[in-house]
Protein backbone atom coordinates (compact mmCIF):
# COMPACT_ATOMS: atom_id res chain seq x y z
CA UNK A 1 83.56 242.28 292.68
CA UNK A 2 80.24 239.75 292.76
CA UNK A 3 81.72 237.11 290.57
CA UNK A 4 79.18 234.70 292.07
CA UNK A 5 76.28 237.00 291.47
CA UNK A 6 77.13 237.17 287.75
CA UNK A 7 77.39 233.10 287.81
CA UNK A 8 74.50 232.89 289.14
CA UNK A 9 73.27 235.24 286.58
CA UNK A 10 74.64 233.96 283.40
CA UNK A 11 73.07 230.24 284.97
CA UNK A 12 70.03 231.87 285.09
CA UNK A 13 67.32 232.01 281.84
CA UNK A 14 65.59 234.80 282.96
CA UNK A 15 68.37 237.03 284.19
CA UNK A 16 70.56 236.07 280.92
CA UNK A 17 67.79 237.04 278.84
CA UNK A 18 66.96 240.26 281.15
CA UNK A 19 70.41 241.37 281.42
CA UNK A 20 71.27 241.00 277.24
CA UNK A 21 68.09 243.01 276.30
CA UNK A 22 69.19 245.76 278.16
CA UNK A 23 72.97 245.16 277.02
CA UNK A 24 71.88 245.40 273.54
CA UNK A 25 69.87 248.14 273.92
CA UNK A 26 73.01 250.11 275.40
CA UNK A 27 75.41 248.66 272.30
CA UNK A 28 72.50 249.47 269.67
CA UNK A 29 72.47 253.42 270.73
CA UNK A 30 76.55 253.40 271.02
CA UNK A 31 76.65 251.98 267.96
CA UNK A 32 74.20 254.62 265.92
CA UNK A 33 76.52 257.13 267.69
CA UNK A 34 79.56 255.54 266.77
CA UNK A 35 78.68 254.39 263.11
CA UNK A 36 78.29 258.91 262.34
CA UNK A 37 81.82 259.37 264.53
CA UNK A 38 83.77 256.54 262.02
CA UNK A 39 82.02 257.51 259.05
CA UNK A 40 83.41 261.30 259.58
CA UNK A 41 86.50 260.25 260.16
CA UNK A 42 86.61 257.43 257.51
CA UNK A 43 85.83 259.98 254.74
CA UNK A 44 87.02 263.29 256.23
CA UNK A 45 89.28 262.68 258.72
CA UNK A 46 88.27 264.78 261.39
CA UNK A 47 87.87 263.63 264.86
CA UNK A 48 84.36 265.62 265.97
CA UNK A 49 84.83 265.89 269.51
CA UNK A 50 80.95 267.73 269.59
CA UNK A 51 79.54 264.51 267.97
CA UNK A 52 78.08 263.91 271.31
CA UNK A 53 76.13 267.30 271.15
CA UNK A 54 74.16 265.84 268.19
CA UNK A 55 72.92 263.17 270.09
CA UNK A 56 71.82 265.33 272.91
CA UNK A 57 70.21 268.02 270.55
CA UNK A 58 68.32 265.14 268.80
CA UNK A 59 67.35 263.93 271.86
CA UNK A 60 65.89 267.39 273.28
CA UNK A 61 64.33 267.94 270.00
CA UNK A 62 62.74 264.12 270.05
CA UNK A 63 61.47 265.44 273.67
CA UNK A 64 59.32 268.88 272.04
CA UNK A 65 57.96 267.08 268.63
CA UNK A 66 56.74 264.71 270.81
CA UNK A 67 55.28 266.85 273.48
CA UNK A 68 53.70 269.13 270.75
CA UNK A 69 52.46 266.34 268.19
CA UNK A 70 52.21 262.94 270.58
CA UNK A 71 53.69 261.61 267.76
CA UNK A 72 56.97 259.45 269.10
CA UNK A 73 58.17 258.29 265.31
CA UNK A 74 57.49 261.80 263.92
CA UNK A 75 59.59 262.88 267.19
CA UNK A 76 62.63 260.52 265.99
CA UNK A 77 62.34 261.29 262.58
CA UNK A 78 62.41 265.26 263.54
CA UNK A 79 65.74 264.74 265.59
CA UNK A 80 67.45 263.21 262.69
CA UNK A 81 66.47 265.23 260.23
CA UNK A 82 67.21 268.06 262.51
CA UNK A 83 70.74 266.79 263.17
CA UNK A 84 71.14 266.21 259.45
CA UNK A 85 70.85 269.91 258.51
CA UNK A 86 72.59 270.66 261.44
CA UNK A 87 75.39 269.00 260.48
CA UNK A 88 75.39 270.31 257.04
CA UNK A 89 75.62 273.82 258.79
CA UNK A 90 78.09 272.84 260.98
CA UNK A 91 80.31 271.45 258.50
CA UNK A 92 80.37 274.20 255.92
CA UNK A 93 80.56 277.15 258.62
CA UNK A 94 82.87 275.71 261.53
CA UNK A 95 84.64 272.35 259.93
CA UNK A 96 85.52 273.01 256.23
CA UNK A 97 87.90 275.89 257.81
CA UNK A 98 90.50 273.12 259.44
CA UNK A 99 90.13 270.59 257.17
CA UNK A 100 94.01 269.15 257.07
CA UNK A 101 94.85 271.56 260.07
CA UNK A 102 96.45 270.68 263.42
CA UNK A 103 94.20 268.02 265.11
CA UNK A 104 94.13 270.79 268.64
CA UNK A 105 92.61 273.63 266.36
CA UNK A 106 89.40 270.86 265.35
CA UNK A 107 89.41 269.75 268.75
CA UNK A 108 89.15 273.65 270.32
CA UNK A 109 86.20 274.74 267.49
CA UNK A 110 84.82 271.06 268.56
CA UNK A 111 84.67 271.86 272.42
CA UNK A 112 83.72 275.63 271.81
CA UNK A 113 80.36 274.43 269.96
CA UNK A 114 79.99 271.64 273.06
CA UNK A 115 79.67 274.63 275.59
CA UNK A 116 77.83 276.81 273.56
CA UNK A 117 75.08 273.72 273.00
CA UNK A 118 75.58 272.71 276.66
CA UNK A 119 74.70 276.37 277.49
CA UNK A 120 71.72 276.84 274.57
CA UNK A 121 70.40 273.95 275.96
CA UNK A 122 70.04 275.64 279.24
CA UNK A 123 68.46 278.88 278.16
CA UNK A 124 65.92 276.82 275.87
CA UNK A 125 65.06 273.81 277.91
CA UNK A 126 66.37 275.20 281.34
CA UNK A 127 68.68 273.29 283.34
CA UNK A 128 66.59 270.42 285.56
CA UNK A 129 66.33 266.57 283.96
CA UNK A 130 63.63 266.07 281.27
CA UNK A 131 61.78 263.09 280.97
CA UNK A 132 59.68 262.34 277.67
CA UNK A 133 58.01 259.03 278.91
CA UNK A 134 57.55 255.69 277.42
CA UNK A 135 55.05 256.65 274.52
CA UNK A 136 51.23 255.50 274.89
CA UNK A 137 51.52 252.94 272.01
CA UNK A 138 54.10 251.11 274.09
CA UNK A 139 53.08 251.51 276.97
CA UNK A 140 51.75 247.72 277.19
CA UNK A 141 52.79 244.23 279.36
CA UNK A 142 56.00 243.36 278.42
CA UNK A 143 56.71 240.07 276.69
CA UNK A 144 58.59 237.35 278.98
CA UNK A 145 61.24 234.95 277.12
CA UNK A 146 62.33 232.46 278.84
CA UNK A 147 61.39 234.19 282.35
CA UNK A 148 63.25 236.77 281.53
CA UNK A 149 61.74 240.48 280.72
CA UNK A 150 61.86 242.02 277.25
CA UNK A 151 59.77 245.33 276.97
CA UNK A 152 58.35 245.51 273.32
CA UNK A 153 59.79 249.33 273.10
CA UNK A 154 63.33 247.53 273.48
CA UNK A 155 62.87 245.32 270.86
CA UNK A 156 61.89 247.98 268.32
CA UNK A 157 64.86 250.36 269.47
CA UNK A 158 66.94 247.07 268.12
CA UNK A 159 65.32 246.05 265.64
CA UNK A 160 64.93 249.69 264.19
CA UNK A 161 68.63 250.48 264.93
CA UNK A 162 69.95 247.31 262.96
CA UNK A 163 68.04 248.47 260.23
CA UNK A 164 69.84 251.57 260.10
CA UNK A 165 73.09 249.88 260.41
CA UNK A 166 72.01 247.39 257.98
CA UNK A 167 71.02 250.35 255.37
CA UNK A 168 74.02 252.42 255.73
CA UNK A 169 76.00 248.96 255.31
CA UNK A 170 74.41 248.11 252.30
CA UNK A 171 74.40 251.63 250.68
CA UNK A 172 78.59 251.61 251.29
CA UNK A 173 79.44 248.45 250.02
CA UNK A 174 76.79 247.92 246.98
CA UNK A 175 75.35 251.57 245.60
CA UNK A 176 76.80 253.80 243.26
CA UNK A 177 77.26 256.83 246.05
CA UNK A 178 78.84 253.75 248.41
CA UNK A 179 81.59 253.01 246.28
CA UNK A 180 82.16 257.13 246.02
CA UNK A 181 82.27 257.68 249.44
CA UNK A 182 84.77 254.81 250.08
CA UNK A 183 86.97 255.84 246.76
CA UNK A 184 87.21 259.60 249.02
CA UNK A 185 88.09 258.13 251.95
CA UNK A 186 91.28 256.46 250.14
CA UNK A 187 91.96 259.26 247.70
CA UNK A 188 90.32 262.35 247.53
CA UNK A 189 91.96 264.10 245.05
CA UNK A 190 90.88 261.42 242.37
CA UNK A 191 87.60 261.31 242.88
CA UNK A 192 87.76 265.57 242.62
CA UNK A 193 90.21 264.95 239.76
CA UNK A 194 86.71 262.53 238.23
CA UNK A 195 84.60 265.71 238.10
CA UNK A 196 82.82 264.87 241.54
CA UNK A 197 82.10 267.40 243.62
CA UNK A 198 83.93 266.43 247.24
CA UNK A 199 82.88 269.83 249.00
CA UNK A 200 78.88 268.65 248.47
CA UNK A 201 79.92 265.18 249.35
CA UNK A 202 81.81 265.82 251.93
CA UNK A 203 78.23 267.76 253.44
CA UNK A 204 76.49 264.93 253.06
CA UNK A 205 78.84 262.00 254.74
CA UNK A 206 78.96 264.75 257.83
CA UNK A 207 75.03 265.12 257.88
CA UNK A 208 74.91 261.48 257.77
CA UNK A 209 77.16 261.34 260.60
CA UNK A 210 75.25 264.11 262.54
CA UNK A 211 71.74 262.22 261.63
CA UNK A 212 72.56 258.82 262.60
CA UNK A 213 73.50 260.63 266.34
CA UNK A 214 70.36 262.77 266.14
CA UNK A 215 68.38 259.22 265.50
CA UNK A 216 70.17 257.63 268.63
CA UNK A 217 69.52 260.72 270.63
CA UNK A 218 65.57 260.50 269.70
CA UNK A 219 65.10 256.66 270.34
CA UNK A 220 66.94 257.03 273.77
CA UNK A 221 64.85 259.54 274.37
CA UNK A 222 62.35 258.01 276.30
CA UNK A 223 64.38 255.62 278.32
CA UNK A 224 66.92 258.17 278.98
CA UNK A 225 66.93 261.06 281.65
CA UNK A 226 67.77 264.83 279.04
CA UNK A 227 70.00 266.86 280.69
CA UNK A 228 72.50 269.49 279.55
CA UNK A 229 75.86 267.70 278.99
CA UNK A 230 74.46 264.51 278.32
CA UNK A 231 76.21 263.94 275.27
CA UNK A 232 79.83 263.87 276.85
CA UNK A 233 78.83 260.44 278.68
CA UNK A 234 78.34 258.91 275.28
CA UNK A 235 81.06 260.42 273.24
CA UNK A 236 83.85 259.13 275.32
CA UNK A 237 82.00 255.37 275.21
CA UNK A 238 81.49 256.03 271.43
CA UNK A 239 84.81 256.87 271.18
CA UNK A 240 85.92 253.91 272.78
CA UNK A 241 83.63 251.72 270.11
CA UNK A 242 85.34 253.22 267.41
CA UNK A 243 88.88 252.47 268.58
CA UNK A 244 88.14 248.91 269.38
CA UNK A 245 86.17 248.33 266.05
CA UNK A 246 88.70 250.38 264.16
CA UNK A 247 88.15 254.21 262.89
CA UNK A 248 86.47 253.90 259.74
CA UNK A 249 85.07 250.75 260.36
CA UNK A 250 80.92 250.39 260.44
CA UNK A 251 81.06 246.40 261.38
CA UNK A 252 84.09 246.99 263.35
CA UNK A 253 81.68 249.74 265.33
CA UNK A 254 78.56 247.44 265.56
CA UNK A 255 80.31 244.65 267.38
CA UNK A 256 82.34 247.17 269.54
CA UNK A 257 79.10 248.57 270.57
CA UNK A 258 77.31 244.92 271.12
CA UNK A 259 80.37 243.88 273.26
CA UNK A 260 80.67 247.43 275.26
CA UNK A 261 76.96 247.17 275.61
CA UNK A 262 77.22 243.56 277.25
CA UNK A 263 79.64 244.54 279.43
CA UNK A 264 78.03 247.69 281.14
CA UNK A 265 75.21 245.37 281.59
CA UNK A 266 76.53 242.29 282.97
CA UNK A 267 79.20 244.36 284.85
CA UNK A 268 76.92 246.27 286.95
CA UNK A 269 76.35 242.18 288.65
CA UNK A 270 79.81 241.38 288.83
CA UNK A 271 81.94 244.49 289.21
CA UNK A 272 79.65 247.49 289.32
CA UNK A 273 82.78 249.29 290.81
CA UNK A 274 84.87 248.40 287.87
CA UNK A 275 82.01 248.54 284.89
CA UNK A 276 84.15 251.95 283.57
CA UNK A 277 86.94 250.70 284.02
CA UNK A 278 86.57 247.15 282.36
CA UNK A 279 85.21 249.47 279.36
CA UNK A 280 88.72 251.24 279.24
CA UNK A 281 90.65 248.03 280.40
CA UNK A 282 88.88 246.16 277.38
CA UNK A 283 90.26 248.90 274.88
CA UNK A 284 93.74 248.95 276.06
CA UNK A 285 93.59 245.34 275.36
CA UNK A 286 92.56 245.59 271.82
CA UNK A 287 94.89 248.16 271.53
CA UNK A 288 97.38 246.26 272.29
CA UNK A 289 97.03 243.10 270.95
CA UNK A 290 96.22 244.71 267.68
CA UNK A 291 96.40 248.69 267.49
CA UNK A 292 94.72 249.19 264.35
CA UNK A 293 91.75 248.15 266.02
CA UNK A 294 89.24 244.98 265.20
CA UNK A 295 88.67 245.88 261.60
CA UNK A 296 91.09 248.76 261.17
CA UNK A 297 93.79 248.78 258.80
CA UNK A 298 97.01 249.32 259.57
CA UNK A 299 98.39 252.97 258.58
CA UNK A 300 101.69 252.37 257.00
């Protein structure tokens, strides 16, 4: 450990302001990942293990829109549109099968569909790192706040990524298809009982779910190395978001991710041999203290 590196740090304007950029830049992609993992489970509850492989196939896809069209936000918006009907397909072929089933029989058709990404990934993009490179239009001086360096494509990933979170917020808690989804996620069998149709809305939270990773997959894209497997890294961390915030919970996941986030960053100053395991160590706290998680609620 560097404890007086990171004193020095968090003393320091331009290192604070350096150092929290690129921790909220981590937190804002865990938590677009996260938010699609805790909506699934809120509303289905199923625990996708390949959640991570929509990231990584929106980020691969982000990679050839862009490198056919030079068109970075028709690149993003490709990936999680791409992810959506993805997800649609992957729900009604693989998932419907084992809803209610044995939580080892979702994780093995979960994994299966990991490898057989991992591997398509391979044969399509071949096996060696990708790189999609900053696009032209931000490709510019970055902007310097209070000495610190903020790069101008960081501070649309955050802004744009809070806007999403903001949305799908907003469209929960105040519109009509909001207060459906919630009512399934407490009691399915009354909103079927109310003439709604669960099996097409049940589609549509898990292509939501499988978008919002295929958006985080695109705008990492270009700060982020593609590789086959990719997508493991940042299921366990999203995983770890959505036990801290609470499964199910979308605020619960956004300050998860901010605080995760943070602590990757600052930890690679003052314990870069202990930035996983602080991660992990965090959790267990939370876990703890209060195993429901942040904004979980208790399961009687």
């Amino acid at each position: 450990m560097d404890l007086a590196a990171l004193a020095e740090c968090v003393t320091s304007s331009s290192c604070l302001v350096t150092q929290t950029t690129s921790g909220l830049i981590v937190g804002m992609l865990l938590f677009l990942v996260a938010a699609g993992l805790t909506l699934i489970f809120g509303v289905l509850k199923i625990v996708n293990f390949a959640h991570g492989t929509f990231y990584m196939l929106g980020a691969y896809l982000a990679y050839s829109v862009f490198r056919v069209t030079d068109s970075y936000t028709l690149a993003v918006v490709a990936a999680g549109a791409g992810m959506g009907i993805f997800g649609i397909v992957f729900e009604r072929a693989l998932i419907a099968r084992v809803y209610g089933a044995n939580v080892l029989m979702q994780l093995l058709i979960c994994y299966a569909v990991v490898l057989i990404c991992d591997d398509l990934v391979k044969i399509v993009w071949g096996a060696d790192f990708k790189a999609m490179g900053m696009p032209p239009e931000f490709q510019v001086p970055p902007l310097f706040v209070a000495g610190g360096v903020v790069p101008p494509f960081y501070i649309l990933l955050i802004t744009v990524a809070l806007a999403i979170g903001g949305g799908l917020g907003l469209t929960l808690a105040l519109t009509k298809i909001g207060k459906i989804v919630r009512a399934a996620a407490h009691n399915p069998n009354m909103v079927s009982a109310l003439g709604i149709n669960t099996t097409l809305l049940y589609s549509l939270v898990f292509a939501t779910g499988a978008m919002l990773a295929g958006l985080a997959g695109g705008l990492a894209a270009p700060v982020r190395s593609l590789t086959p497997g990719m997508g493991f890294s940042i299921l366990i961390e999203s995983f770890i978001v959505t036990v801290i915030g609470g499964m199910g919970s979308i605020a619960g996941a956004l300050i998860a991710a901010v605080v995760l986030g943070l602590i990757r960053s600052f930890g690679t100053i003052g314990f870069p041999m202990f930035t996983e395991g602080m991660m992990f160590l965090v959790m267990i706290i939370i876990l703890v203290v209060k195993p429901s998680g942040l904004f979980g609620r208790e399961i009687v």
